[in-house]
Protein backbone atom coordinates (compact mmCIF):
# COMPACT_ATOMS: atom_id res chain seq x y z
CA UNK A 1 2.61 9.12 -3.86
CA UNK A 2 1.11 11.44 -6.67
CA UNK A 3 3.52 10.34 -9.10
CA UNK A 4 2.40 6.63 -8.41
CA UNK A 5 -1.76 7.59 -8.54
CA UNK A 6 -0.67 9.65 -12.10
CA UNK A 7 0.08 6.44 -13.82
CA UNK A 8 -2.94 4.27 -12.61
CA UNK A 9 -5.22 7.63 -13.44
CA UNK A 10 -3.76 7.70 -17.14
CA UNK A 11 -4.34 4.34 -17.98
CA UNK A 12 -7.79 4.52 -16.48
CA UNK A 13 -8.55 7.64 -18.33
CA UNK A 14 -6.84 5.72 -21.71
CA UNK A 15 -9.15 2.68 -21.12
CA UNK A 16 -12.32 4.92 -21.28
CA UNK A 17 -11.47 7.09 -24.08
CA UNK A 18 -10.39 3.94 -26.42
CA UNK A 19 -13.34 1.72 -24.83
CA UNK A 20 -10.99 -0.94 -24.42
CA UNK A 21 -11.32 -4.18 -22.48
CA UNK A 22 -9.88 -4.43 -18.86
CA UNK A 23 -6.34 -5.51 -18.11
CA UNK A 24 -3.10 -6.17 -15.91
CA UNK A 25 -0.25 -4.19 -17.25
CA UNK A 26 2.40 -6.10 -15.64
CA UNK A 27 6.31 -4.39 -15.45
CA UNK A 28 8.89 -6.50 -14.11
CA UNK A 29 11.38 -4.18 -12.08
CA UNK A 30 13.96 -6.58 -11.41
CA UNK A 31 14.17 -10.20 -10.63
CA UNK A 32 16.97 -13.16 -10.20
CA UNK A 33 16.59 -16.69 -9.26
CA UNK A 34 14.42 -16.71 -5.61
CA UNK A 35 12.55 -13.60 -6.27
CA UNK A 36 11.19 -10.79 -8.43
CA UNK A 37 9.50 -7.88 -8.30
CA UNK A 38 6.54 -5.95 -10.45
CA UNK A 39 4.71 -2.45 -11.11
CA UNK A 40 1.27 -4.42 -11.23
CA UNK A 41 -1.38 -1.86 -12.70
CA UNK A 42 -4.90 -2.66 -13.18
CA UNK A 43 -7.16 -1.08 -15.26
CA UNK A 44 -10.84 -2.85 -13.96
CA UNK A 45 -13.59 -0.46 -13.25
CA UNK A 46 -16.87 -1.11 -10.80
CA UNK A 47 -18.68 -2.89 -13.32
CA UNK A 48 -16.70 -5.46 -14.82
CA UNK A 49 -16.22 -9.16 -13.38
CA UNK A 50 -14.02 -10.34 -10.64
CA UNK A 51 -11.04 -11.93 -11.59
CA UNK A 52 -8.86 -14.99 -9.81
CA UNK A 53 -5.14 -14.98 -9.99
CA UNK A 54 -2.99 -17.65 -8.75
CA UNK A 55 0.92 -17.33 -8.33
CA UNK A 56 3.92 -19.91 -7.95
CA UNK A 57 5.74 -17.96 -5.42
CA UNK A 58 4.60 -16.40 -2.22
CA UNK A 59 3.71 -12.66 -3.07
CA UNK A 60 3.55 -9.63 -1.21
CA UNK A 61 2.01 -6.80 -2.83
CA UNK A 62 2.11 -3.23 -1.56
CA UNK A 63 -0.73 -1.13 -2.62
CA UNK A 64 0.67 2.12 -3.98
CA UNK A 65 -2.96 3.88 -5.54
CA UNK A 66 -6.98 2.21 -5.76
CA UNK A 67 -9.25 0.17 -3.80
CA UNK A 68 -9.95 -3.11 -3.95
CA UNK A 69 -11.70 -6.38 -2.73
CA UNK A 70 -10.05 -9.44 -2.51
CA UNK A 71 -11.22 -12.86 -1.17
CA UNK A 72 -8.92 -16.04 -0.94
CA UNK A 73 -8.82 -18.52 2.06
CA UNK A 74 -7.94 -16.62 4.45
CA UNK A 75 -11.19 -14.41 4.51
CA UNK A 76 -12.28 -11.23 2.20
CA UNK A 77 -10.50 -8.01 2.95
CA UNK A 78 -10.76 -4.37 1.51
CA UNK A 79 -6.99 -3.35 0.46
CA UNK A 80 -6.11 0.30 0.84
CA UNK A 81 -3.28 2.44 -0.08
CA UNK A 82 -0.27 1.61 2.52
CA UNK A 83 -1.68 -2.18 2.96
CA UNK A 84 -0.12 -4.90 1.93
CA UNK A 85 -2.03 -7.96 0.30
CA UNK A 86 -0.28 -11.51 1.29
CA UNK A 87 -0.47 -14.38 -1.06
CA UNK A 88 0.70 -18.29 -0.70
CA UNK A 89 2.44 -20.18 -3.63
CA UNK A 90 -0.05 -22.09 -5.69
CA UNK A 91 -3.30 -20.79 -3.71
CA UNK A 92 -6.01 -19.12 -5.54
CA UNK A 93 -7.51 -15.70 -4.90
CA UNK A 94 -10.04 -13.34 -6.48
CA UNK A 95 -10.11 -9.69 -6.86
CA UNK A 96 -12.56 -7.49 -8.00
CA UNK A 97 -13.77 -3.35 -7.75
CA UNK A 98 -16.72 -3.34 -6.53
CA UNK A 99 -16.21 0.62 -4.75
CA UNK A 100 -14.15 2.06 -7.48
CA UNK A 101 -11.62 1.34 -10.63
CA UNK A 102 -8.30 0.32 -11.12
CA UNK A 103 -5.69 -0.18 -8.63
CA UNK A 104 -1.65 -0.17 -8.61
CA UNK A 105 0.75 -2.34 -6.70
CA UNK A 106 4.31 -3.23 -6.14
CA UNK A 107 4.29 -7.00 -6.08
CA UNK A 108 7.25 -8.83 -4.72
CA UNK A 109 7.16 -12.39 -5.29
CA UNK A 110 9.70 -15.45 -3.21
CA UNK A 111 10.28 -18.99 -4.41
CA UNK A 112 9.43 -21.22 -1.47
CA UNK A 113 12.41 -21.52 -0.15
CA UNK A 114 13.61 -18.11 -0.49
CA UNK A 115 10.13 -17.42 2.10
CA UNK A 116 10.72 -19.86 4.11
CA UNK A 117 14.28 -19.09 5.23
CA UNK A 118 13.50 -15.49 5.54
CA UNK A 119 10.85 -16.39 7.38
CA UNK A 120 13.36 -18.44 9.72
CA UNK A 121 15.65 -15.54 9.80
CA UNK A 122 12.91 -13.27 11.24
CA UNK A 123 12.36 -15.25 14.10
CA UNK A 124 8.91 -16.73 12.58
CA UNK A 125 9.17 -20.67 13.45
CA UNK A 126 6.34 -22.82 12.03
CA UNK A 127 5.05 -20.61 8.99
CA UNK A 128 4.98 -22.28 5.83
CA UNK A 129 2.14 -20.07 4.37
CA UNK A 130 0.05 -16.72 5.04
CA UNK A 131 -2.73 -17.25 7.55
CA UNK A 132 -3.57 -13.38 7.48
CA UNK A 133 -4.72 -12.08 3.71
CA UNK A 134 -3.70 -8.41 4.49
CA UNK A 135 -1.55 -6.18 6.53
CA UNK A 136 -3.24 -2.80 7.34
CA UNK A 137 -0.42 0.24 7.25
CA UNK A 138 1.55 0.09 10.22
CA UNK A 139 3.89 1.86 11.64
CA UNK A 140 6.53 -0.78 12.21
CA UNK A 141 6.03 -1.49 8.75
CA UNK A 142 6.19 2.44 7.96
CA UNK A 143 10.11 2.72 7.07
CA UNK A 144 10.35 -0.16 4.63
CA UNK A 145 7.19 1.02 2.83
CA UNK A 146 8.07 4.67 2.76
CA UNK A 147 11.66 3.47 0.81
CA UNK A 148 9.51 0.64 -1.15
CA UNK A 149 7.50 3.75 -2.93
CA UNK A 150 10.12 6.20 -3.07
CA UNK A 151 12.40 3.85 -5.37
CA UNK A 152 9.12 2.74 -6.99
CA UNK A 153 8.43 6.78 -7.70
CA UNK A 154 12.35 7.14 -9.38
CA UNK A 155 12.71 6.97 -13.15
CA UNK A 156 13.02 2.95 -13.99
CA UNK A 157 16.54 1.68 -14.21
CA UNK A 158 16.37 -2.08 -14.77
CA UNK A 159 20.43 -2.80 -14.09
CA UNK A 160 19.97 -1.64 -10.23
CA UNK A 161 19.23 -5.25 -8.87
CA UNK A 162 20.64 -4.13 -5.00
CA UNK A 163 18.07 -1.98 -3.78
CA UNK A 164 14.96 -3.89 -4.71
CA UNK A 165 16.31 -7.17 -3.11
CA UNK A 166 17.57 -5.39 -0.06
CA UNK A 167 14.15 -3.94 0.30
CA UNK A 168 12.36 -7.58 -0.60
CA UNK A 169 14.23 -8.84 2.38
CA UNK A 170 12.96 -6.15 4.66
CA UNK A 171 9.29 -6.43 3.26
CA UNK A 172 9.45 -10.43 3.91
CA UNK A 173 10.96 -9.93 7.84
CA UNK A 174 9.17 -7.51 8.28
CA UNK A 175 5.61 -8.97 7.24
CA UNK A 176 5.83 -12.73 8.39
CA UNK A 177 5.82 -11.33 12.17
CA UNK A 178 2.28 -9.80 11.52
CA UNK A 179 1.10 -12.27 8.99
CA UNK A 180 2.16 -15.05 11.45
CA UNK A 181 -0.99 -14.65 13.71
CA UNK A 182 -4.21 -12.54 12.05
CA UNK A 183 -6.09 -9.89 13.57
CA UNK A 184 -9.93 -10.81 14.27
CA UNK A 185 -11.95 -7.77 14.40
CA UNK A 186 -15.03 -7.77 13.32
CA UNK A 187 -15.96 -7.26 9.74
CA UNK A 188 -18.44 -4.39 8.60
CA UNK A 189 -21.31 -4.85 6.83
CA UNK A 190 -20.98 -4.26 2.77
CA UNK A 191 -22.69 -1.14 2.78
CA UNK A 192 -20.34 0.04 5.50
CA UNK A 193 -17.84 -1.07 3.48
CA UNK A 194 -18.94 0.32 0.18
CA UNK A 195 -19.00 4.16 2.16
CA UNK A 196 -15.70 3.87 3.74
CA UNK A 197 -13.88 2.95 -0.06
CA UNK A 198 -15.34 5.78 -0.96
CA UNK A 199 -14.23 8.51 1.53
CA UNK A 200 -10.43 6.33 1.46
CA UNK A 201 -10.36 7.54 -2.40
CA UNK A 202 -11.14 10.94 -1.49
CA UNK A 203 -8.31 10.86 1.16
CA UNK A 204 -6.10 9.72 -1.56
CA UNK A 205 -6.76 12.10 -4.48
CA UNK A 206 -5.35 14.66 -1.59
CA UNK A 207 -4.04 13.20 1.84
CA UNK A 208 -3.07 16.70 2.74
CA UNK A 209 -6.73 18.64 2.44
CA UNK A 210 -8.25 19.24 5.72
CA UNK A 211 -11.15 16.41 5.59
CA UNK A 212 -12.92 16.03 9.21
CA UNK A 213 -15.24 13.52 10.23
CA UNK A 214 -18.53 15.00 9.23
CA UNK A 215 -17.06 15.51 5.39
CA UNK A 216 -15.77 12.09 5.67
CA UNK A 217 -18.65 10.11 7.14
CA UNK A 218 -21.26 12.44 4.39
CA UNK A 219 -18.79 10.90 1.28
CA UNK A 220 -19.47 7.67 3.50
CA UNK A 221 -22.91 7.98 3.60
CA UNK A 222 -22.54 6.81 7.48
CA UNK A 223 -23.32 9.20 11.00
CA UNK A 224 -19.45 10.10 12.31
CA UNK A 225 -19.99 7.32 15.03
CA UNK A 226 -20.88 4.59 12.58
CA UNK A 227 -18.48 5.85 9.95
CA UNK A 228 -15.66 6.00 12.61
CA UNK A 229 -16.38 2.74 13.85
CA UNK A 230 -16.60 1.21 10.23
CA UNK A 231 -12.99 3.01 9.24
CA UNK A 232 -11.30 1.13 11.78
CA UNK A 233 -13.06 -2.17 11.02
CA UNK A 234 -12.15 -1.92 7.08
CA UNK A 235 -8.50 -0.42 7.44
CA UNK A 236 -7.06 -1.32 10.81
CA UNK A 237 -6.75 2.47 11.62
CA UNK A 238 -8.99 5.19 13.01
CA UNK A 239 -9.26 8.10 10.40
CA UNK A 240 -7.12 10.44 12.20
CA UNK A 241 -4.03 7.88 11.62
CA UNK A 242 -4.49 6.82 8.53
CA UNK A 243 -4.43 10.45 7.15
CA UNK A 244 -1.19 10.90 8.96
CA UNK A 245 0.24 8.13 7.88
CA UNK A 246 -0.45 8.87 4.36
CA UNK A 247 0.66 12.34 4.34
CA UNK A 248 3.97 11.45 6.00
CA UNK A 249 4.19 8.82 3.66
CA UNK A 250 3.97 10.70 0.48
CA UNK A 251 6.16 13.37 2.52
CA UNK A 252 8.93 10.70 3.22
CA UNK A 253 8.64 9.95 -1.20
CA UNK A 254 8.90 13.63 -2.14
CA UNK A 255 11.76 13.85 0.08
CA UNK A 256 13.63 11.29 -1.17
CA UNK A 257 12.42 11.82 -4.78
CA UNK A 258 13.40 15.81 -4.78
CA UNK A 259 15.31 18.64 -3.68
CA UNK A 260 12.71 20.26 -2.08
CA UNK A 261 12.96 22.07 0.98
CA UNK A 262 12.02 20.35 4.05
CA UNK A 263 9.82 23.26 5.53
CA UNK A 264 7.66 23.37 2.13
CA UNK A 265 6.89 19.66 1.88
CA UNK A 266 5.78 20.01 5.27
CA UNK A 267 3.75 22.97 4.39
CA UNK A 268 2.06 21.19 1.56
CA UNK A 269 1.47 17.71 3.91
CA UNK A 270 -0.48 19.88 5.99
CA UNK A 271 1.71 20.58 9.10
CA UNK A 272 1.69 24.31 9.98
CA UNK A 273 4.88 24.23 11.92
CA UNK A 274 8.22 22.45 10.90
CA UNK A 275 8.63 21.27 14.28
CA UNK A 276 5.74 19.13 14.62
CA UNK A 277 6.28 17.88 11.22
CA UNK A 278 9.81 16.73 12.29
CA UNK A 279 8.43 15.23 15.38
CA UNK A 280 5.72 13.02 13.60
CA UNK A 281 8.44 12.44 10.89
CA UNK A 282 10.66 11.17 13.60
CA UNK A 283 7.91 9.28 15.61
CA UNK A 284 7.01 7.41 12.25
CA UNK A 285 10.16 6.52 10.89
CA UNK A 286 12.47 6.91 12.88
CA UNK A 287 14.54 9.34 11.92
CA UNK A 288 14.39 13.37 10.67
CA UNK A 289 13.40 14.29 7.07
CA UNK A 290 16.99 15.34 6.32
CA UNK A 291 18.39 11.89 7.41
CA UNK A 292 15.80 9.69 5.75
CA UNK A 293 16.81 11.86 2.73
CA UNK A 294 20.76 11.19 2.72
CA UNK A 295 19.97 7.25 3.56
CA UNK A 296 17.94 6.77 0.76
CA UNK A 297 20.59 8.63 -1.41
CA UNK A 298 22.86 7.19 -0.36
CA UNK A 299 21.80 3.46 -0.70
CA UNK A 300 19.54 4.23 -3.78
């Protein structure tokens, strides 16, 4: 996951030393007829204006690095590293950074009836658009997102159309079931909000430093009850499991991504003892570190 954080933090960095205006940097990583897929990067910082977007194709857009706000009409949600931000052909949404600057996403897009069949397929009857605005990181979800940023971390090669629409498929199935019927929990207030961005960005600049509730809840500017209460409002997950999840998933990248040894990337994830790492590894994904390492070689 740090090589996908180094890119957003160089062009954010770039921005303020030229003084230049904000932007989406936009890379297409492959496309054909029914669907595409991008390396969206954007370079806004606290200050600057909102900003509406509005697609012809059904998007799904995994958040690799950043915070942001978005609001559309399905309700206003905070997007977080691991999430994934749902949009509907033709409908209108606005994003802006009101906790923090710049953000970087994988965005897969579907023609309409590219969604809709895959949709079908996945056992989803009735859905001809998003009712839900965001998926929070879930384990279900945890295998397919794991692979989505470890081919996203590789060096580019634009011929290799395969993997990305094998893994587009597996996004969309994998989504609709949770997108089909929204969660309702309760929404925290914006200040509450505004605290918890900040202590999710100091999670991400190092998912593997020991961070416990007081430290968290201080960067939050919240008492550990209300900051624990507000986490799981914002994100979907308590603290404790969003940490794990984002160690093991920048674990299950640098696995796939390099020859190191299993015992020293869990060592620098924070697990003490190979063993447990292996068991959380399995418990998450699936499989052990060494497997998810030959599949992803093997396919990719």
């Amino acid at each position: 996951m740090a090589k996908i954080a180094e890119l957003l933090d160089d062009a954010c960095h770039e921005r303020e030393r030229l003084g230049s205006a904000p932007a989406l940097r936009v890379e297409r990583l492959a496309a054909m007829d029914d669907w595409a897929v991008e390396d969206v990067l954007c370079t806004h910082r606290r200050n600057d204006a909102a900003f509406e977007e509005r697609h012809e194709h059904y998007r799904i857009a995994l958040v690799g690095a950043g915070t942001f706000q978005c609001r559309a009409p399905g309700g206003r949600e905070l997007l977080t590293p691991g999430s994934l931000l749902l949009g509907n052909a033709r409908e209108c949404f606005e994003c802006g950074h009101e906790h923090g600057g710049g953000d970087r996403c994988l965005a897969f897009a579907y023609s309409q009836e590219a969604f809709e069949q895959l949709a079908f397929d996945a056992g989803v009857r009735g859905l001809t658009r998003f009712r839900a605005l965001r998926v929070p990181p879930l384990r279900a979800l945890a295998p397919v997102v794991a692979e989505a940023c470890a081919l996203w971390a590789l060096p580019r090669q634009p011929t290799r159309l395969a993997p990305w629409e094998e893994l587009g498929v597996r996004l969309a199935a994998g989504t609709v079931r949770f997108a089909a019927e929204p969660s309702r929990a309760p929404r925290a207030p914006r200040n509450a909000e505004r605290g918890v961005a900040r202590a999710l960005r100091l999670i991400e600049k190092d998912p593997c430093a020991r961070l416990g509730l007081q430290t968290l809840g201080g960067e939050a500017s919240l008492s550990r009850f209300h900051f624990l209460r507000a986490f799981a409002q914002v994100t979907g997950l308590t603290p404790h499991r969003y940490v794990t999840r984002a160690r093991l998933r920048s674990a299950a990248v640098r696995l796939a991504a390099t020859d190191a040894r299993v015992i020293d990337v869990a060592l620098e994830c924070g697990y003490r003892d190979v063993s447990n790492f292996n068991r959380a590894f399995r418990a998450e994904f699936g499989t052990t570190p060494l497997e998810h390492r030959a599949r992803l070689r093997r396919r990719h």
